[in-house]
N, C-alpha and C. Protein backbone atom coordinates (compact mmCIF):
# COMPACT_ATOMS: atom_id res chain seq x y z
N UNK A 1 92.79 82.03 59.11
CA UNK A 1 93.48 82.35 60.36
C UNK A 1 93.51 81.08 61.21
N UNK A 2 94.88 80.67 61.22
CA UNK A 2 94.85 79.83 62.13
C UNK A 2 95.35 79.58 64.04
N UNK A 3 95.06 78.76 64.85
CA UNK A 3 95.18 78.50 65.92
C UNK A 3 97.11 79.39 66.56
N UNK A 4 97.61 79.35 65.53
CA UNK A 4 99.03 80.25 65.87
C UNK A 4 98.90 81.63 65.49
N UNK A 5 98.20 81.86 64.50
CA UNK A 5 97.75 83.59 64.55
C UNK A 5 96.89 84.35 65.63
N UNK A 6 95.74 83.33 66.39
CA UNK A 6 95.48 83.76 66.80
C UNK A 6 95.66 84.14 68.59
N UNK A 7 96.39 82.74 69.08
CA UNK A 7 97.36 83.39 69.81
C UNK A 7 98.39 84.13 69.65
N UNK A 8 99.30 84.73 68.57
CA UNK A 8 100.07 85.69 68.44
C UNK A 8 99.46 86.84 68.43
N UNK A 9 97.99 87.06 67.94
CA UNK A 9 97.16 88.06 68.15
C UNK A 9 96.76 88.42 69.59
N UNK A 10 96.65 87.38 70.55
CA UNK A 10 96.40 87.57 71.73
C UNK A 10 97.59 87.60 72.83
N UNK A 11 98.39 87.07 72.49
CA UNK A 11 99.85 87.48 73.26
C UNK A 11 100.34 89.27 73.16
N UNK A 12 100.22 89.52 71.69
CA UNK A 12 100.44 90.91 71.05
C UNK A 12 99.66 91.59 72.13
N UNK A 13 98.71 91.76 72.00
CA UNK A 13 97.55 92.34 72.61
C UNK A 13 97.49 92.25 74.08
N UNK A 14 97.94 91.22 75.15
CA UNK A 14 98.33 91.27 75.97
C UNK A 14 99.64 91.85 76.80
N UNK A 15 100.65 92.24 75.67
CA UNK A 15 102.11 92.68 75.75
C UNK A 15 101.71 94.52 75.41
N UNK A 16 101.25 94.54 74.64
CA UNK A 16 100.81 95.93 73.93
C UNK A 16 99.78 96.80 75.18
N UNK A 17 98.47 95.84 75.78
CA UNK A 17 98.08 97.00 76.81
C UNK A 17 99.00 96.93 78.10
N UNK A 18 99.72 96.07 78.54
CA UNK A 18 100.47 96.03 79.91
C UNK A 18 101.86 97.17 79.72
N UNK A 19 102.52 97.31 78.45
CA UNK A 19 102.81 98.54 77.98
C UNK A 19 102.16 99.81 78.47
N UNK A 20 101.31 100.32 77.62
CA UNK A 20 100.71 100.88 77.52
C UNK A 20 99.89 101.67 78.83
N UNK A 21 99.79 100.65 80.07
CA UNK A 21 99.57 100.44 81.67
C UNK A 21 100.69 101.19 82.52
N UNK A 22 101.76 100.88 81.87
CA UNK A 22 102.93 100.78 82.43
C UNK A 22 103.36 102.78 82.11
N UNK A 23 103.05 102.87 80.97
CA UNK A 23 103.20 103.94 80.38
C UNK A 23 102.53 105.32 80.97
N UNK A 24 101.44 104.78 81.19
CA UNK A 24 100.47 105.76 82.05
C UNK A 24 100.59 105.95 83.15
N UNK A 25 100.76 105.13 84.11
CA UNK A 25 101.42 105.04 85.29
C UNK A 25 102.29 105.77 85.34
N UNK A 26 103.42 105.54 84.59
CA UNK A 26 104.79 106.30 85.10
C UNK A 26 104.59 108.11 84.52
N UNK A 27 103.84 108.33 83.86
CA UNK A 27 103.47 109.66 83.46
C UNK A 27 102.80 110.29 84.42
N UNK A 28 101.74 109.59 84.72
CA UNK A 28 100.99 110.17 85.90
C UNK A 28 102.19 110.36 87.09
N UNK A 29 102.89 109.69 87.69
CA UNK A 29 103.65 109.51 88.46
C UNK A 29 105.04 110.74 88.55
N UNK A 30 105.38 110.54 87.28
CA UNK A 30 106.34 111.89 86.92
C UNK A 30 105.72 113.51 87.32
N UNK A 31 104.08 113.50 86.36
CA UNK A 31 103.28 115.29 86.82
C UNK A 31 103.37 114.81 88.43
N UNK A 32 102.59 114.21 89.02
CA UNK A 32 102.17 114.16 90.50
C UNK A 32 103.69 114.65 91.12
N UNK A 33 104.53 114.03 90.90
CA UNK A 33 105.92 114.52 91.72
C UNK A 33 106.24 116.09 91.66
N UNK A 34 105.93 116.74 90.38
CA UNK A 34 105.83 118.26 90.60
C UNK A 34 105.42 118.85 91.27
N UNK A 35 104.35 118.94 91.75
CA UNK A 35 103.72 119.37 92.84
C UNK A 35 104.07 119.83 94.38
N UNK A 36 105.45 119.38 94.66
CA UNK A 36 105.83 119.89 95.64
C UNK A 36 105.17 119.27 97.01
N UNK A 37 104.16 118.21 96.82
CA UNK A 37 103.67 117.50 97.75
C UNK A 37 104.56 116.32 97.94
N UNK A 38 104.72 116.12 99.55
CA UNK A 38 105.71 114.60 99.70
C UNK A 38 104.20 112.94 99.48
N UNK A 39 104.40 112.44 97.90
CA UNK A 39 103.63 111.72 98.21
C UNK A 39 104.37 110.38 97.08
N UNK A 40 104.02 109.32 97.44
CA UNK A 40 104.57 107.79 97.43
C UNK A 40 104.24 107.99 96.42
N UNK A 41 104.96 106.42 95.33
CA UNK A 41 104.90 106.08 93.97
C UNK A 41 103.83 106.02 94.41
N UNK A 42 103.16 105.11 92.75
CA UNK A 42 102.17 104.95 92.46
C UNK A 42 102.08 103.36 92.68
N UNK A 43 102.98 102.80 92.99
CA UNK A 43 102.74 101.24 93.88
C UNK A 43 102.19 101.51 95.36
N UNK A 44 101.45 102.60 95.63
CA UNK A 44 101.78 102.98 97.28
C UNK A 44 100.11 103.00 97.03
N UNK A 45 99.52 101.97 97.70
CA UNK A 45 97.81 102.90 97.73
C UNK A 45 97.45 103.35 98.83
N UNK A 46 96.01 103.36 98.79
CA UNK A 46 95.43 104.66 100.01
C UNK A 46 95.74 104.24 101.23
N UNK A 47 96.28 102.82 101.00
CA UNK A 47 96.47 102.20 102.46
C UNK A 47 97.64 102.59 103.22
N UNK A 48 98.25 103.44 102.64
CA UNK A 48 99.96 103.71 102.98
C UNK A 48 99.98 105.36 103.45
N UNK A 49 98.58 106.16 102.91
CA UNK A 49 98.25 107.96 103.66
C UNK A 49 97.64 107.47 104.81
N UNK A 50 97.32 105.97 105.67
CA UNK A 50 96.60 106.56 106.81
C UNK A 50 97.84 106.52 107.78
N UNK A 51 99.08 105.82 107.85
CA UNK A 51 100.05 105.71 108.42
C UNK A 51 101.26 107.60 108.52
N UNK A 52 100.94 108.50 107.48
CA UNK A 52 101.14 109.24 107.03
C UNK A 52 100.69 110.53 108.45
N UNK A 53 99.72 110.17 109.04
CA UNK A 53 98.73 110.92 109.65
C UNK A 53 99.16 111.24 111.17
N UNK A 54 99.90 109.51 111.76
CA UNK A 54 100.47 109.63 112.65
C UNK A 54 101.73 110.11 113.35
């Protein structure tokens, strides 16, 4: 194994979990919208419900 396999092994592997990130996210994101609750993507964090309040 050489020095080009094993960055193609680690590029792979870097492309494959950010996938995979991406994947989960938007699933989670899709159930949560059922719910009938008004609440932000999932780019939105906790910092964006205290504005919500006022």
């Amino acid at each position: 194994m050489n020095q080009s396999d094993v960055l193609f092994l680690v590029v792979f592997l870097i492309l494959l979990s950010s996938l995979t990130i991406f994947i989960v996210q938007f699933v989670r994101s899709r159930r949560r919208g059922g719910s009938g609750e008004e609440q932000g993507g999932w780019w939105e964090g906790p910092w964006d419900e205290d504005d919500k309040k006022r």
